[in-house]
N, C-alpha and C. Protein backbone atom coordinates (compact mmCIF):
# COMPACT_ATOMS: atom_id res chain seq x y z
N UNK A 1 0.85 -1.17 0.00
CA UNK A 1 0.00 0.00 0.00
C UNK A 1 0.89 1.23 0.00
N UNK A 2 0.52 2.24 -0.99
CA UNK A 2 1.38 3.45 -1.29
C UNK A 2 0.56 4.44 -1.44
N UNK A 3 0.86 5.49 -0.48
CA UNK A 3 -0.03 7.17 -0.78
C UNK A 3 -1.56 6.78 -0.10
N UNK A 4 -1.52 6.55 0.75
CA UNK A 4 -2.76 6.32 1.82
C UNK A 4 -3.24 7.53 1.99
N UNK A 5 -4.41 8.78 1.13
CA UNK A 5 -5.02 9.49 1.31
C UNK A 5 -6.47 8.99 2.24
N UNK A 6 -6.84 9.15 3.83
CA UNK A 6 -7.84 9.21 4.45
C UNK A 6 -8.74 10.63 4.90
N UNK A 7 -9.98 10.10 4.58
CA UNK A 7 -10.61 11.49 5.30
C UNK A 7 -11.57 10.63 6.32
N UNK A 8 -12.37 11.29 7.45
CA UNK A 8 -13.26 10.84 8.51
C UNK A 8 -14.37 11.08 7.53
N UNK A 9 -15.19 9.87 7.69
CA UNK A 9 -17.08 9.99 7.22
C UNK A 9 -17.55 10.31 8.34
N UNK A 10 -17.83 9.59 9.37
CA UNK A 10 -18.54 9.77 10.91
C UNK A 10 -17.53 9.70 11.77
N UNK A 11 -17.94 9.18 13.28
CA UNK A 11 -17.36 9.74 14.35
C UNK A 11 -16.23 8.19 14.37
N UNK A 12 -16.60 6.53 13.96
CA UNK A 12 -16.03 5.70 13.67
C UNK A 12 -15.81 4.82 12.46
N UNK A 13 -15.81 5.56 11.24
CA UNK A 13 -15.30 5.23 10.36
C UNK A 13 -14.45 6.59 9.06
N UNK A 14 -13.52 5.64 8.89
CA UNK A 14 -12.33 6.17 8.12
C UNK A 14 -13.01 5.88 6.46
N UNK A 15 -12.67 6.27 5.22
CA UNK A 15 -12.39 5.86 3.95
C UNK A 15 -11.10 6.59 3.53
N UNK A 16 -10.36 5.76 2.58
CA UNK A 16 -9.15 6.07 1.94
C UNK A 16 -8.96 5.67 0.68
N UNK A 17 -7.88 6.17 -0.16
CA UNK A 17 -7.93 5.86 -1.59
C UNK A 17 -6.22 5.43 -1.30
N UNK A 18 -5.57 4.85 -1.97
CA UNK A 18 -4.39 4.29 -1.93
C UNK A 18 -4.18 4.35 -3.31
N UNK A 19 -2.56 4.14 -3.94
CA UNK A 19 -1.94 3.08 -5.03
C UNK A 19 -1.09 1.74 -4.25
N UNK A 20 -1.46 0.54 -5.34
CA UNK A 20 -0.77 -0.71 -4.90
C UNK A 20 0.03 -0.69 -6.31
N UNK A 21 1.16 -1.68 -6.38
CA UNK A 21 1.48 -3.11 -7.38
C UNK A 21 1.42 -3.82 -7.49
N UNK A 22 1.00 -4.25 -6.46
CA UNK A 22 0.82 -5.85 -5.78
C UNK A 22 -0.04 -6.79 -6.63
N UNK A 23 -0.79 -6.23 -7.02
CA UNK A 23 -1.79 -7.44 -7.75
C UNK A 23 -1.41 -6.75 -9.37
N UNK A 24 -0.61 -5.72 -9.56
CA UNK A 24 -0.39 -5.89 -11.02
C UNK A 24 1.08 -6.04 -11.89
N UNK A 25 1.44 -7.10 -11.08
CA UNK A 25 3.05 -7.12 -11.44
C UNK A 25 3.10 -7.43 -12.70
N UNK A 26 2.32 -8.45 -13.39
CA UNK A 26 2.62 -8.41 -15.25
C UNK A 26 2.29 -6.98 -15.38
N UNK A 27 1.22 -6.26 -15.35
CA UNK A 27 1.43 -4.59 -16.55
C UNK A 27 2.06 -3.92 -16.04
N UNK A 28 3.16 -4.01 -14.33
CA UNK A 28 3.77 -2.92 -14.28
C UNK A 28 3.47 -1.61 -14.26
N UNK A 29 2.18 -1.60 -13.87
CA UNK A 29 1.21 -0.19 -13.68
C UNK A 29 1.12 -0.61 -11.80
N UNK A 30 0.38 0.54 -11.30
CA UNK A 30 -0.22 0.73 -10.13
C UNK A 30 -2.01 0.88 -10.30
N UNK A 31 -2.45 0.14 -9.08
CA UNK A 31 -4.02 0.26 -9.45
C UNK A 31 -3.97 1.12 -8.36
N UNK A 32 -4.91 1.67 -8.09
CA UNK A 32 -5.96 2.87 -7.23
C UNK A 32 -6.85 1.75 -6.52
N UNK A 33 -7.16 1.47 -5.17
CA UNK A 33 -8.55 1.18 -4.10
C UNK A 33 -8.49 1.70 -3.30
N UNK A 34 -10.19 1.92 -3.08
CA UNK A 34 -10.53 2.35 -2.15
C UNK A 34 -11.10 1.63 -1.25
N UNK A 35 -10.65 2.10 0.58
CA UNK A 35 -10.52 0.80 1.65
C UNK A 35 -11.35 2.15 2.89
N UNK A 36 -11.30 1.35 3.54
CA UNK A 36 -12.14 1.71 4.51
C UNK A 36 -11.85 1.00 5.57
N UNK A 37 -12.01 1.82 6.85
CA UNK A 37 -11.63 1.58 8.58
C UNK A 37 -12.85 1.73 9.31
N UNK A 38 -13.39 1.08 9.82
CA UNK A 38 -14.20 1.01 11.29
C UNK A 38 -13.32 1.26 12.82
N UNK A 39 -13.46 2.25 13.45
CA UNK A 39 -12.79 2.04 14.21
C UNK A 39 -13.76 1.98 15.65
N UNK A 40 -14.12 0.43 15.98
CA UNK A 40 -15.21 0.06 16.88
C UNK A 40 -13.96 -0.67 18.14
N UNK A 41 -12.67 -0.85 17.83
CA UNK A 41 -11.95 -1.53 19.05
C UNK A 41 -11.30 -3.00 18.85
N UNK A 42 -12.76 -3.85 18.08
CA UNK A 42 -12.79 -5.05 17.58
C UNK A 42 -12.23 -5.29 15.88
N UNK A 43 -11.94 -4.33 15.33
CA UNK A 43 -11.55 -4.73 13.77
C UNK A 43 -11.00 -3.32 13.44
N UNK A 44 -9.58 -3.23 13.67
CA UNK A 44 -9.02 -1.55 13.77
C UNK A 44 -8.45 -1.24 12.76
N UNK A 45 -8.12 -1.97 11.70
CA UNK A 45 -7.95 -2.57 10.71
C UNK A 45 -8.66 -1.72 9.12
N UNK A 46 -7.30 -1.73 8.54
CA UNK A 46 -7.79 -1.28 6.48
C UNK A 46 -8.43 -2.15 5.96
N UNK A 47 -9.71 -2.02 5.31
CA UNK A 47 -10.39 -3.24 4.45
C UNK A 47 -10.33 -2.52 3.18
N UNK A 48 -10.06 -3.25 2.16
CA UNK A 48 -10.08 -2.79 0.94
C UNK A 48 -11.52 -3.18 0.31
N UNK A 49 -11.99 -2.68 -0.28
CA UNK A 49 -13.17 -2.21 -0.67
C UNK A 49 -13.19 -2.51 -2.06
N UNK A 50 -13.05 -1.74 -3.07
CA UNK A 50 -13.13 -2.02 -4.45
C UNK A 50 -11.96 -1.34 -5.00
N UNK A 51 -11.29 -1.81 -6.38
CA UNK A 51 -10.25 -1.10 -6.87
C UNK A 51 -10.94 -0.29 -8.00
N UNK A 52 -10.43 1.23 -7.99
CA UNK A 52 -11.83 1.96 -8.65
C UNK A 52 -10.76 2.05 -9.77
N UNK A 53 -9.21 1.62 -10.32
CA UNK A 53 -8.62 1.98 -11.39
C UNK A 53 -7.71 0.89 -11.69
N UNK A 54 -7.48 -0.07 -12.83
CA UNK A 54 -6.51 -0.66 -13.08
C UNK A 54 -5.37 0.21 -13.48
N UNK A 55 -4.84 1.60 -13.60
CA UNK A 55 -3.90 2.21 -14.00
C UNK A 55 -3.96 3.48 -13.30
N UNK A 56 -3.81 3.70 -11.70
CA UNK A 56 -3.62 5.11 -11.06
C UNK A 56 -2.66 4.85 -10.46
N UNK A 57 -2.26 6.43 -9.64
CA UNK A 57 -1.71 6.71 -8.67
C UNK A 57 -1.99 7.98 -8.43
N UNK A 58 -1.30 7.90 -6.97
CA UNK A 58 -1.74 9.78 -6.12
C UNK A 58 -2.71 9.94 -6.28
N UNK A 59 -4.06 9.16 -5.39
CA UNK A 59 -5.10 9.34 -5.39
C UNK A 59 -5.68 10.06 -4.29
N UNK A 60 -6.41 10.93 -4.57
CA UNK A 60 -6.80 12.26 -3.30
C UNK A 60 -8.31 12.10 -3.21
N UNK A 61 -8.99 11.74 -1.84
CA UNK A 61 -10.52 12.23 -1.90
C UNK A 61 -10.64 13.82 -1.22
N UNK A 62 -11.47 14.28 -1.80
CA UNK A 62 -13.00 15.71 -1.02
C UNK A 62 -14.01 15.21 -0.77
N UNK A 63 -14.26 15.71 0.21
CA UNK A 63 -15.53 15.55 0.76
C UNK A 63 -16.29 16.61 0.01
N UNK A 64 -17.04 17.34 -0.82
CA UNK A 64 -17.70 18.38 -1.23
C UNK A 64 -18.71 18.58 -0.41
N UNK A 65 -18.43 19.99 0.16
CA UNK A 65 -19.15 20.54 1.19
C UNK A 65 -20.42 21.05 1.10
N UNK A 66 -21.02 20.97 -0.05
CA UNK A 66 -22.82 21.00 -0.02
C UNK A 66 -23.65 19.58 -0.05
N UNK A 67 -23.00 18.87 -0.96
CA UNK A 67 -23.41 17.59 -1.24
C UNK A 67 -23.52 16.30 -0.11
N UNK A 68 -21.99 17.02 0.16
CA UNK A 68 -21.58 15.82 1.14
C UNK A 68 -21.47 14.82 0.71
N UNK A 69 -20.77 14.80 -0.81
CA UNK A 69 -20.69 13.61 -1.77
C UNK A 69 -18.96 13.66 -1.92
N UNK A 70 -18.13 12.91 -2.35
CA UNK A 70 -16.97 12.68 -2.35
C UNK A 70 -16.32 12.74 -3.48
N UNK A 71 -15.47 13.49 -4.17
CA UNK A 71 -14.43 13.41 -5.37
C UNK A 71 -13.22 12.87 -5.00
N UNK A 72 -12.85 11.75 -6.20
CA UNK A 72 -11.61 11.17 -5.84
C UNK A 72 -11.24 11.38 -7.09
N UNK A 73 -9.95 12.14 -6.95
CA UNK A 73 -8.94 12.51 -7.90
C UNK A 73 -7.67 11.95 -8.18
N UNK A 74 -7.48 11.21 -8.95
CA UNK A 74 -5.73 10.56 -9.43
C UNK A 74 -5.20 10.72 -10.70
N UNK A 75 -3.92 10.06 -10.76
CA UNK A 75 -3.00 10.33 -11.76
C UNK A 75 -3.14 9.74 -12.94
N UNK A 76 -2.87 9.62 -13.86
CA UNK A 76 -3.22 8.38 -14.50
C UNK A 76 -2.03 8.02 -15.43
């Protein structure tokens, strides 16, 4: 896991956007997922969630402050 951008949703949970290689060593690219934290005591822990890019990096979320909807921005 590389470039761990997190922001807070509520009072116990995290979301984050990352770059890996790990699962793309034949193309030699980096993918982009986005993972997510509960932080209840019992599971404190990164869960990866879905990979939203077979070819990113330097991935940044916003929270957009009317919506309250989220932009995730990367490299490509």
């Amino acid at each position: 896991m590389d470039c761990l951008k997190a922001i807070k949703i509520n009072t116990n949970k995290f979301i984050s956007v990352f770059h890996s290689s790990i699962e793309q060593k034949i193309s030699g690219y980096n993918a982009l997922y986005l993972a997510e934290m509960k932080n209840d005591y019992l599971d404190a822990g990164w869960t990866k969630v879905i990979k939203l890019s077979e070819r990113g990096s330097q991935g940044y979320l916003y929270e957009t402050p009317l919506t309250k909807g989220l932009l995730v921005l990367y490299e490509l």
